[in-house]
Protein backbone atom coordinates (compact mmCIF):
# COMPACT_ATOMS: atom_id res chain seq x y z
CA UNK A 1 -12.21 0.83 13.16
CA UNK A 2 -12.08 4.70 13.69
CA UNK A 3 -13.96 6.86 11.48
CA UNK A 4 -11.63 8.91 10.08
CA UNK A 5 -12.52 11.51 7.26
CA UNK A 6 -10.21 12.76 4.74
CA UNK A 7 -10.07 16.26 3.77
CA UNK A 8 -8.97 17.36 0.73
CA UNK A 9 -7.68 21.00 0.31
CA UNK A 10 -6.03 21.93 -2.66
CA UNK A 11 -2.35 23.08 -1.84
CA UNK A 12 -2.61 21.94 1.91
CA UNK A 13 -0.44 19.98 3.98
CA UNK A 14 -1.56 16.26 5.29
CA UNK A 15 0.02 14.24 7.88
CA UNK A 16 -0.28 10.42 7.66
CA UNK A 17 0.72 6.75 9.09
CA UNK A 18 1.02 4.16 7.01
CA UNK A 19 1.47 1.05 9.03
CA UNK A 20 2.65 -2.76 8.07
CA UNK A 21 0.80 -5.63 8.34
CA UNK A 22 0.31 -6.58 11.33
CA UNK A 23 3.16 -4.40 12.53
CA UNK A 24 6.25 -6.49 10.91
CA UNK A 25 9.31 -4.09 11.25
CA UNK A 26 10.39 -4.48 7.96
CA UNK A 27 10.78 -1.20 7.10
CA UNK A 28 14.07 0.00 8.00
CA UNK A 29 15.95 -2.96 6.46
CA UNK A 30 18.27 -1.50 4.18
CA UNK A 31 16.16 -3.20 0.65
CA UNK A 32 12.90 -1.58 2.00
CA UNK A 33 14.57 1.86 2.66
CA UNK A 34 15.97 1.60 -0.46
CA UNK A 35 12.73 0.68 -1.98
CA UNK A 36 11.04 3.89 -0.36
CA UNK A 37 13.67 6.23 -1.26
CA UNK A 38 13.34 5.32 -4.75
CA UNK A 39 9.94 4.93 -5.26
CA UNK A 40 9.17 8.77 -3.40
CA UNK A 41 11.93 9.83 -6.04
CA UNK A 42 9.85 8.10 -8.78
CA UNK A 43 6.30 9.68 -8.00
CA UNK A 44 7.22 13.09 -7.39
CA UNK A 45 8.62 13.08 -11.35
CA UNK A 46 5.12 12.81 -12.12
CA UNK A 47 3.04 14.03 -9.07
CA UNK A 48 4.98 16.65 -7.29
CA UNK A 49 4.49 17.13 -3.23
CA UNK A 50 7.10 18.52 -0.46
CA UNK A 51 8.15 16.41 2.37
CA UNK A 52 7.58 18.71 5.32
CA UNK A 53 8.82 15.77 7.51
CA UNK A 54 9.21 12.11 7.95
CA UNK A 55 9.52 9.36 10.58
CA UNK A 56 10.51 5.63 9.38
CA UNK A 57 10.35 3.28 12.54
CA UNK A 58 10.16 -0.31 11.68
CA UNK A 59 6.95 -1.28 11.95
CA UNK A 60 5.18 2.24 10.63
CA UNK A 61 6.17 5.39 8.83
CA UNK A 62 5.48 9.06 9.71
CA UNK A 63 4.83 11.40 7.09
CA UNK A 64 3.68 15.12 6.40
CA UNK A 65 3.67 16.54 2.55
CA UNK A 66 2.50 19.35 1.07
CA UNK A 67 1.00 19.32 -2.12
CA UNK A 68 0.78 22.30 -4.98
CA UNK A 69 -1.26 24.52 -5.79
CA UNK A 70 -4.71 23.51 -6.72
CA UNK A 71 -4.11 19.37 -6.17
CA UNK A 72 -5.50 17.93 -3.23
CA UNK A 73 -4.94 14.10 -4.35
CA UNK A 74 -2.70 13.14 -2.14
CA UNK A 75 -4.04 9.65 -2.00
CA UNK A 76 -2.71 9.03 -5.39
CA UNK A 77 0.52 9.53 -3.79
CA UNK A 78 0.17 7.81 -0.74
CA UNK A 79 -0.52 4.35 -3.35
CA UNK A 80 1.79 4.89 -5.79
CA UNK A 81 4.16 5.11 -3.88
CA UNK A 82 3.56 1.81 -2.14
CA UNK A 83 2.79 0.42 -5.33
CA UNK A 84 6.17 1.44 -6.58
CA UNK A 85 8.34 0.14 -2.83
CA UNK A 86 6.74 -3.58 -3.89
CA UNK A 87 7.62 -3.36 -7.62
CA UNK A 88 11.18 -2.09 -6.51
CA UNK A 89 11.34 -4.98 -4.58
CA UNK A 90 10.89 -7.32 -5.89
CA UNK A 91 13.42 -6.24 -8.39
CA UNK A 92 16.58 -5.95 -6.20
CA UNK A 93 15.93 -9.14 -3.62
CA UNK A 94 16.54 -12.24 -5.29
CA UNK A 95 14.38 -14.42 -2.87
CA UNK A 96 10.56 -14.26 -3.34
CA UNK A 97 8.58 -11.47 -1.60
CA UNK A 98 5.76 -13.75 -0.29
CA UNK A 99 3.89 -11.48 2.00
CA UNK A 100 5.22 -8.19 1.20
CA UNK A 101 2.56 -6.81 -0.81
CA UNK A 102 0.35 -7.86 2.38
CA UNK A 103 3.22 -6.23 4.63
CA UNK A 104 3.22 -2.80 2.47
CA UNK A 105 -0.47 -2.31 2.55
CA UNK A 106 -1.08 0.54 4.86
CA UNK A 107 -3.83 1.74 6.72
CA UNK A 108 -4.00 5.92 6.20
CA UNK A 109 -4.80 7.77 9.37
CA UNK A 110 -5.49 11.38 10.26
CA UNK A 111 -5.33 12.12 14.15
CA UNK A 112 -8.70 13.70 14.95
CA UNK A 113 -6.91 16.24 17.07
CA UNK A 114 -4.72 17.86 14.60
CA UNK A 115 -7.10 20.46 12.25
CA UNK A 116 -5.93 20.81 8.92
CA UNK A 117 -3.92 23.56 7.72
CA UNK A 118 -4.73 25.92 5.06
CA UNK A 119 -2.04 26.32 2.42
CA UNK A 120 0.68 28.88 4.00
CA UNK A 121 -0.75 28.56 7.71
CA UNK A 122 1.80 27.62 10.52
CA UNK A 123 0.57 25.45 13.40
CA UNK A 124 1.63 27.17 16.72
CA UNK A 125 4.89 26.00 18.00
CA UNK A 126 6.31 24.49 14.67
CA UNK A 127 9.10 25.53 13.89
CA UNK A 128 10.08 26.66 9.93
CA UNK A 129 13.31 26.06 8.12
């Protein structure tokens, strides 16, 4: 396995892949995008972060946030908010989830080529809203 490091700067952005088990494109059934939409809803009450962008493809999902001020803990995120998807879950499906805890937990990588940004710095070429 790579060895990626994870950089923490307070107010930065971070982009990430979280990736199924074993690749299973679950993820864009309607009950998992569902799940996901409510359970990103759910943490930011409590632990705010912007999403800069997003990519949901079955098997993996593309993500780049940008945290406040001062918090750098974007891991916290990153596992409640799979914590919350499974929960959600297995609340709306009536059959039982075997598996899906397995199928949520994601491996967090950080492409060695992409530098992190400092809060307020633009890569060059990206384009702002």
């Amino acid at each position: 396995m790579p060895d990626y490091r994870r950089l923490y700067i307070p107010g930065g952005s971070y982009f990430f892949t979280v990736v199924t088990e074993q690749r299973r494109p679950i993820l864009c059934d309607a009950p998992m995008r569902a799940a996901l939409r409510n359970a990103i809803t759910s943490v930011r009450r409590k632990h705010p972060f912007r999403i800069e962008g997003m990519v949901l493809l079955p098997d993996h999902l593309h993500m780049i946030w940008t945290l406040p001020e001062g918090d750098s803990n974007y891991p916290l995120r990153v596992r409640l908010v799979k914590t919350h998807m499974t929960k959600g879950l297995r609340r709306v499906m009536a059959a039982p989830l075997l598996g899906v805890r397995a199928a949520l937990r994601g491996r967090l990588q950080t492409p060695p080529r992409l530098p992190a940004l400092e809060p307020g710095q633009a890569r060059a070429g990206a384009a702002r809203t």
